[in-house]
N, C-alpha and C. Protein backbone atom coordinates (compact mmCIF):
# COMPACT_ATOMS: atom_id res chain seq x y z
N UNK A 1 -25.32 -8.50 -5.49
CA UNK A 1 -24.54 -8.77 -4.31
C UNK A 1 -23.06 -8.66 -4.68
N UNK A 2 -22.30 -7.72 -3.87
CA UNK A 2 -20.77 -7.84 -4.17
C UNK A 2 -20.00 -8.95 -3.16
N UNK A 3 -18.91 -9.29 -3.95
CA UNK A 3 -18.11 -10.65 -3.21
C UNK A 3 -16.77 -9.94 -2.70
N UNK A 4 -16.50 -10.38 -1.60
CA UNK A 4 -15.32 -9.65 -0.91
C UNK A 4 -14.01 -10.63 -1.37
N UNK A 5 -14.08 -11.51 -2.08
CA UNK A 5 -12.89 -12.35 -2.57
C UNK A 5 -12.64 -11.94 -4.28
N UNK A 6 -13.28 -10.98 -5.03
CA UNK A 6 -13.22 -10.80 -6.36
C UNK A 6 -12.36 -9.45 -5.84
N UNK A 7 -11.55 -10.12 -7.51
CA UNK A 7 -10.27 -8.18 -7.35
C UNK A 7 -11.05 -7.76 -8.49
N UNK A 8 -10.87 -6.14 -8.71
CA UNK A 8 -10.99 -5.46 -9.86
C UNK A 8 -10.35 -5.60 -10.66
N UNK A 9 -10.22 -5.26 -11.88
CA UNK A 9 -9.34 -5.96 -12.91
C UNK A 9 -8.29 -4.72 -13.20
N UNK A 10 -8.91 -3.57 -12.49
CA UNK A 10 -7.88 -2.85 -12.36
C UNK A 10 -6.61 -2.68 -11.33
N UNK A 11 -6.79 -3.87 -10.61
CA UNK A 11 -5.60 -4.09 -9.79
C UNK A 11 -4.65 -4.93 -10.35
N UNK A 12 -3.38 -4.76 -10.11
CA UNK A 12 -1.73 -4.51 -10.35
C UNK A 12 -1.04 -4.38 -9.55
N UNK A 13 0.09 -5.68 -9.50
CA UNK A 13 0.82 -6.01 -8.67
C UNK A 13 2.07 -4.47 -8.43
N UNK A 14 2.08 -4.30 -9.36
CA UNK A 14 2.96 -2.53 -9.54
C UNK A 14 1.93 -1.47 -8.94
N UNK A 15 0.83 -0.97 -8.89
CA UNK A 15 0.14 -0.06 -8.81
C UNK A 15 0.01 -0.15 -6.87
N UNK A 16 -1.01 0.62 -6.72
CA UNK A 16 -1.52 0.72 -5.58
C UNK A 16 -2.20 -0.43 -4.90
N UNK A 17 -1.95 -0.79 -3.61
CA UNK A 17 -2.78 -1.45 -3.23
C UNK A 17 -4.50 -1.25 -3.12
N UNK A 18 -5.66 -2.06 -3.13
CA UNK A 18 -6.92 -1.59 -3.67
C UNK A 18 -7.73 -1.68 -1.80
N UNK A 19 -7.90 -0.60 -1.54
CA UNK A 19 -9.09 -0.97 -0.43
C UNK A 19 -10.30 0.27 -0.41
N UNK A 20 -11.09 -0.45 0.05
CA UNK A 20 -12.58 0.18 0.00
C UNK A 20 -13.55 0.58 1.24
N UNK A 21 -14.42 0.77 1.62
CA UNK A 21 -15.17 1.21 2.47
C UNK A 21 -15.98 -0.06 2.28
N UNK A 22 -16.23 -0.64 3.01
CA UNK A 22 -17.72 -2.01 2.73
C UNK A 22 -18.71 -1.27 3.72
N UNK A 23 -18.85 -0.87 4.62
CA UNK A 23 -19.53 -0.58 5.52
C UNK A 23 -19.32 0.50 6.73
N UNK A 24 -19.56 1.54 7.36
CA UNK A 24 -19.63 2.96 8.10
C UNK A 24 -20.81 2.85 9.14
N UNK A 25 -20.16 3.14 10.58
CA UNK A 25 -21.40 3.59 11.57
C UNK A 25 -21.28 4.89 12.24
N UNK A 26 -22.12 5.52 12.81
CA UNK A 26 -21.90 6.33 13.78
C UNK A 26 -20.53 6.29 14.65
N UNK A 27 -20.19 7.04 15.04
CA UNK A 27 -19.12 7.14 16.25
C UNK A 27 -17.89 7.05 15.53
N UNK A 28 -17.62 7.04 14.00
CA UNK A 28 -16.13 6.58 12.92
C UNK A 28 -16.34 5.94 13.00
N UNK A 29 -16.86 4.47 13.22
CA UNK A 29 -16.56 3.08 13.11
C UNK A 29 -16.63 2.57 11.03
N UNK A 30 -15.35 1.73 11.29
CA UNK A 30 -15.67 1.61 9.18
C UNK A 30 -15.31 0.43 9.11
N UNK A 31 -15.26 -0.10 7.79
CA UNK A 31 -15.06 -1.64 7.85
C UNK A 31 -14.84 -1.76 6.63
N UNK A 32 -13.16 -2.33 6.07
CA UNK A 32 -12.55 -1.84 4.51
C UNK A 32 -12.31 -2.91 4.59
N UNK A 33 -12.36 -3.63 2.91
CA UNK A 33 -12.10 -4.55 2.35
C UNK A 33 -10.10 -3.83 1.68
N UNK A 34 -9.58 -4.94 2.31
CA UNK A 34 -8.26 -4.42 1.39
C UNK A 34 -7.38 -5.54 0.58
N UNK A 35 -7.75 -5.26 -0.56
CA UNK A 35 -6.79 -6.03 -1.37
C UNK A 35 -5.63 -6.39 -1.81
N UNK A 36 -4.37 -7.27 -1.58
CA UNK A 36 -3.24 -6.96 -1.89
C UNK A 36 -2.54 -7.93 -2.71
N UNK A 37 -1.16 -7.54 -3.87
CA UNK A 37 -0.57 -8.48 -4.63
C UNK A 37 0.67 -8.66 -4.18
N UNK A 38 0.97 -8.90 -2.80
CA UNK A 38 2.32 -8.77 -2.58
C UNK A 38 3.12 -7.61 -1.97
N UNK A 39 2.00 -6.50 -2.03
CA UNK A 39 1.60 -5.00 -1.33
C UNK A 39 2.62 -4.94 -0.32
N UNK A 40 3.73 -4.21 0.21
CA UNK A 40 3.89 -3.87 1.52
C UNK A 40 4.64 -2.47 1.89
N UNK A 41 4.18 -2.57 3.15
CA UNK A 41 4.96 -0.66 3.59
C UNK A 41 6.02 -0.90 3.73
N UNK A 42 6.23 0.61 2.39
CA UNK A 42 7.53 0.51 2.35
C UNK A 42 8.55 0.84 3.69
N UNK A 43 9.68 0.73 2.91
CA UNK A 43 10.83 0.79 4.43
C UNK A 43 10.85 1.72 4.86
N UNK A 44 11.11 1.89 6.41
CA UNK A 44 10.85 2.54 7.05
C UNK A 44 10.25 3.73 7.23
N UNK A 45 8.55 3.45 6.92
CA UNK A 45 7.34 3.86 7.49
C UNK A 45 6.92 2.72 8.15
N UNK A 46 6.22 3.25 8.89
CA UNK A 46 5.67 2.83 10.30
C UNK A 46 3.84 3.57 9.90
N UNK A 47 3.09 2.81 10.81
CA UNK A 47 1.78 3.20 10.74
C UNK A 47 1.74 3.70 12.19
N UNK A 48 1.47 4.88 12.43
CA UNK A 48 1.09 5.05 14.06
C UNK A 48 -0.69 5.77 13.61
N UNK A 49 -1.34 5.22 14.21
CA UNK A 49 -2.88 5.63 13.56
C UNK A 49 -3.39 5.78 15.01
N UNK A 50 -4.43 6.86 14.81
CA UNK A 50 -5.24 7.61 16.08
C UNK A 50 -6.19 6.71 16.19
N UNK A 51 -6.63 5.35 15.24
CA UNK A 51 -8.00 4.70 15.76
C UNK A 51 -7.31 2.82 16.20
N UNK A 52 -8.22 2.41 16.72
CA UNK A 52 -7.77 1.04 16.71
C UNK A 52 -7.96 0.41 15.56
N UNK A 53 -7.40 -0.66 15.13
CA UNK A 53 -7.80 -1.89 13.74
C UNK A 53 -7.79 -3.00 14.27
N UNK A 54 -9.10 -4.06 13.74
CA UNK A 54 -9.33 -4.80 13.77
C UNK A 54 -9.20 -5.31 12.36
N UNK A 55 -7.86 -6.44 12.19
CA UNK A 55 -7.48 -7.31 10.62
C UNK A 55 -7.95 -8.46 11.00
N UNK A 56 -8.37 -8.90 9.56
CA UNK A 56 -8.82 -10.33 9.26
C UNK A 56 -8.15 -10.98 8.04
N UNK A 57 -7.20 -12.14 8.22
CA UNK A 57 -7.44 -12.47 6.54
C UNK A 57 -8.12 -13.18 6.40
N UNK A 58 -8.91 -12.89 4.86
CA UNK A 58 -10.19 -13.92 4.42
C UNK A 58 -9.69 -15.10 3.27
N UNK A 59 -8.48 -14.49 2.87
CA UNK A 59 -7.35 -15.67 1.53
C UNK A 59 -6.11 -15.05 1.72
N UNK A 60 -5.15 -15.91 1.59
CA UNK A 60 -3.90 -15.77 1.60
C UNK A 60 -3.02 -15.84 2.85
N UNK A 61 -1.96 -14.89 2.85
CA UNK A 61 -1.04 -14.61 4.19
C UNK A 61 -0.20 -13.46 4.12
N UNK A 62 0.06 -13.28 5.21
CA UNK A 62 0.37 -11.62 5.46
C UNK A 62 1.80 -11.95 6.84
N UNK A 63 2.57 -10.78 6.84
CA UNK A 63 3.37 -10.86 8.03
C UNK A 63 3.49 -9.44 8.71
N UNK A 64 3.11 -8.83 9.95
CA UNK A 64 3.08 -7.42 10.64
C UNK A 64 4.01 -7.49 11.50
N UNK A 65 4.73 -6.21 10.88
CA UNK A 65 6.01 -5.97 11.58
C UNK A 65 6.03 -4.72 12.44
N UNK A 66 6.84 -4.85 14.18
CA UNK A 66 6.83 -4.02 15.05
C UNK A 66 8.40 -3.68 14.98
N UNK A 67 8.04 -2.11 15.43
CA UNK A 67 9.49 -1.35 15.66
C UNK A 67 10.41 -2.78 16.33
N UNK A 68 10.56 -3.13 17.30
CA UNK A 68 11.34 -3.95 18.07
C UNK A 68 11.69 -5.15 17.81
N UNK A 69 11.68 -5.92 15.88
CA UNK A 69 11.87 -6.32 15.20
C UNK A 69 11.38 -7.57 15.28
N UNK A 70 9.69 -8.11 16.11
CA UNK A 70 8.79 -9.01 16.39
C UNK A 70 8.14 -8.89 15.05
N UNK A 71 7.54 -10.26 14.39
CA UNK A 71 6.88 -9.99 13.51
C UNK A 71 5.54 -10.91 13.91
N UNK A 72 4.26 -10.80 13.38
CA UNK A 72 2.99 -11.57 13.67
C UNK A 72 2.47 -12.49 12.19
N UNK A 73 2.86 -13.39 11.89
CA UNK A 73 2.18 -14.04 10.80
C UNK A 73 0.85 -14.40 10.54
N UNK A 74 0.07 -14.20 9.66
CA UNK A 74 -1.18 -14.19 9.55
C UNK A 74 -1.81 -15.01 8.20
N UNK A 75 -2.61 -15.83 8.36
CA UNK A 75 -2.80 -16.71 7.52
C UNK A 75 -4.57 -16.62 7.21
N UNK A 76 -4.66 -17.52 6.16
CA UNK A 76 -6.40 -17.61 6.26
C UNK A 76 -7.35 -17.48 7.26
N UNK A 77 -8.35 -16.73 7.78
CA UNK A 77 -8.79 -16.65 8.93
C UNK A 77 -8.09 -16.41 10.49
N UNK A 78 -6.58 -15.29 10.24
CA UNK A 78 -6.59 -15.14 11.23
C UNK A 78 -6.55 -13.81 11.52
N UNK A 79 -6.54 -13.68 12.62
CA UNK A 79 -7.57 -11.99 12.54
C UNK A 79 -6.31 -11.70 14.13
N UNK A 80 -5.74 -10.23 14.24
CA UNK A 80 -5.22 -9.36 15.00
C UNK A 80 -5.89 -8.27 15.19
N UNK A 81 -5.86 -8.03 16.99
CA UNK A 81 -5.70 -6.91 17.23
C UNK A 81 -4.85 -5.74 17.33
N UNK A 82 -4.73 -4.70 16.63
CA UNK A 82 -3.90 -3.17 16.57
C UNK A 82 -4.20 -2.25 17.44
N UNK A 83 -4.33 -1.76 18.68
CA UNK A 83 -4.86 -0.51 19.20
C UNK A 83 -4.02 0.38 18.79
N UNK A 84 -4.64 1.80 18.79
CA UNK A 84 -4.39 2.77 18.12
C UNK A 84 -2.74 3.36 18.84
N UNK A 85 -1.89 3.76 17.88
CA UNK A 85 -0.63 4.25 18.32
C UNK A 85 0.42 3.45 18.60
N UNK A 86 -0.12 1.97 17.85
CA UNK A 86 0.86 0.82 18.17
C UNK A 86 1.37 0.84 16.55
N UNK A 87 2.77 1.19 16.80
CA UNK A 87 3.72 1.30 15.30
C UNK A 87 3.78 -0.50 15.10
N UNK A 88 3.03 0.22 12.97
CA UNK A 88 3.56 -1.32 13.10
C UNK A 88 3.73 -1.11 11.15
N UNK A 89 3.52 -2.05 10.73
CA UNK A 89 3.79 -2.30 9.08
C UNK A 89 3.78 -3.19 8.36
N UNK A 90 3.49 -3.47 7.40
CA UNK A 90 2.95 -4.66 6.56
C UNK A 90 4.17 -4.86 5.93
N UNK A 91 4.75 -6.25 6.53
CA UNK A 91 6.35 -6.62 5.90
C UNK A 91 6.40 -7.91 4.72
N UNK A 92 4.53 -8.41 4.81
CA UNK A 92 4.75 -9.38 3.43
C UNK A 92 3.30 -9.51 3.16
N UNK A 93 3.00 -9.75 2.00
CA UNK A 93 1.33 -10.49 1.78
C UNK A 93 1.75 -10.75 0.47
N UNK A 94 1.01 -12.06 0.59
CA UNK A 94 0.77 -13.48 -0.74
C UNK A 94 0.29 -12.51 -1.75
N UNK A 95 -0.24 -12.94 -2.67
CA UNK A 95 -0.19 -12.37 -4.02
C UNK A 95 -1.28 -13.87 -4.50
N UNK A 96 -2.82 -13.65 -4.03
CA UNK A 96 -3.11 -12.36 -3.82
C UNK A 96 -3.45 -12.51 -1.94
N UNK A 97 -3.78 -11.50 -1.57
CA UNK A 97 -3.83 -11.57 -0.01
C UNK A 97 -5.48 -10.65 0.21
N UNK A 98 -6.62 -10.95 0.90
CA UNK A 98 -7.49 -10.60 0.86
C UNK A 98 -7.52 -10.29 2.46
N UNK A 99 -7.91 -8.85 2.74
CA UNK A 99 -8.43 -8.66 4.42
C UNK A 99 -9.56 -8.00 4.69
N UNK A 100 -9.98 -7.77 6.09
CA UNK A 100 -11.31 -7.30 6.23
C UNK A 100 -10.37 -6.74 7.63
N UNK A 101 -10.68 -5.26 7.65
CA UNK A 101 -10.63 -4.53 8.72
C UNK A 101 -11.30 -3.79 8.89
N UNK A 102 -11.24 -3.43 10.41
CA UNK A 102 -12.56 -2.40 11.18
C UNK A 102 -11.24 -1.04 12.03
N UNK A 103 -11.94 -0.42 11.46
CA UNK A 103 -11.23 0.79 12.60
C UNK A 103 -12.27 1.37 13.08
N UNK A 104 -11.78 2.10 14.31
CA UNK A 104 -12.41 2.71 15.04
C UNK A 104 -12.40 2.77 16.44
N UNK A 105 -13.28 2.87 17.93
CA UNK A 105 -12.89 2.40 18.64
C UNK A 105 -13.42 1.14 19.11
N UNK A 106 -12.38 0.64 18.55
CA UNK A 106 -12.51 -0.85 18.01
C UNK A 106 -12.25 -1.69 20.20
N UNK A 107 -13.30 -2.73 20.61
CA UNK A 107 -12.78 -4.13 21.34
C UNK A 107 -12.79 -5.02 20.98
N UNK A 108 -11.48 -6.03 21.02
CA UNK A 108 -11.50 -7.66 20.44
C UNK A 108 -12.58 -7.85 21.97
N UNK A 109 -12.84 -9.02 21.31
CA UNK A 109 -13.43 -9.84 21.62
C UNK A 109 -13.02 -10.71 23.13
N UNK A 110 -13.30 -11.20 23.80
CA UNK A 110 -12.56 -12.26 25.16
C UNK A 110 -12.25 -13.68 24.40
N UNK A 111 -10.99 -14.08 24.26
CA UNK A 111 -10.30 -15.38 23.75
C UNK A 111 -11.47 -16.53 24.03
N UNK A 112 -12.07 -17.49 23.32
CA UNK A 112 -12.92 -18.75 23.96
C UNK A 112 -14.15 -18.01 24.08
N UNK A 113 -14.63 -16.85 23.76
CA UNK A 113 -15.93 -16.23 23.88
C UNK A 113 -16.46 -16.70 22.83
């Protein structure tokens, strides 16, 4: 059984951030484990992506930053929606910062559901 909270030992706070494929369905749908030490996009890139994302953090904290200089803080168990073509960028994560995302054509869920 693999654990989605263990890093490789080949991860490095200097190197690349580490993410993986955990799981793939029909239609593109995927579901990546991504690991980070403090990881973030660099300045000024922007993510504009053709699919939706669904983030989760499972340890740590993270902060997502929009063109219009709003940011979304994200902590243990909290999970955002991205639809696709919404510029955005990873402006901080803890060290270490653990997430679980889904792309694809991704629907949240109804709030209280």
């Amino acid at each position: 059984m693999d654990n989605l909270l263990l890093f490789p030992e080949s991860l490095r706070p200097d190197g690349p951030e580490f993410s993986e494929t955990v799981c793939a369905a029909s239609g593109a749908v995927r579901v990546e484990r991504i690991l980070s030490l403090g990881h973030v996009t660099p300045e000024g890139v922007w993510y504009d992506q053709a699919e939706d994302e669904w983030v989760a953090v499972l340890e740590g904290t993270a902060r997502i930053a929009y063109p219009d200089g709003s940011e979304v803080s994200l902590a243990r168990g909290d999970h955002l929606f991205l639809p696709r073509h919404v510029r955005h960028r990873v402006a901080y994560t803890s060290s270490p910062c653990v997430w679980l995302a889904v792309f694809g054509q991704v629907r949240p869920g109804e709030p209280g559901a």
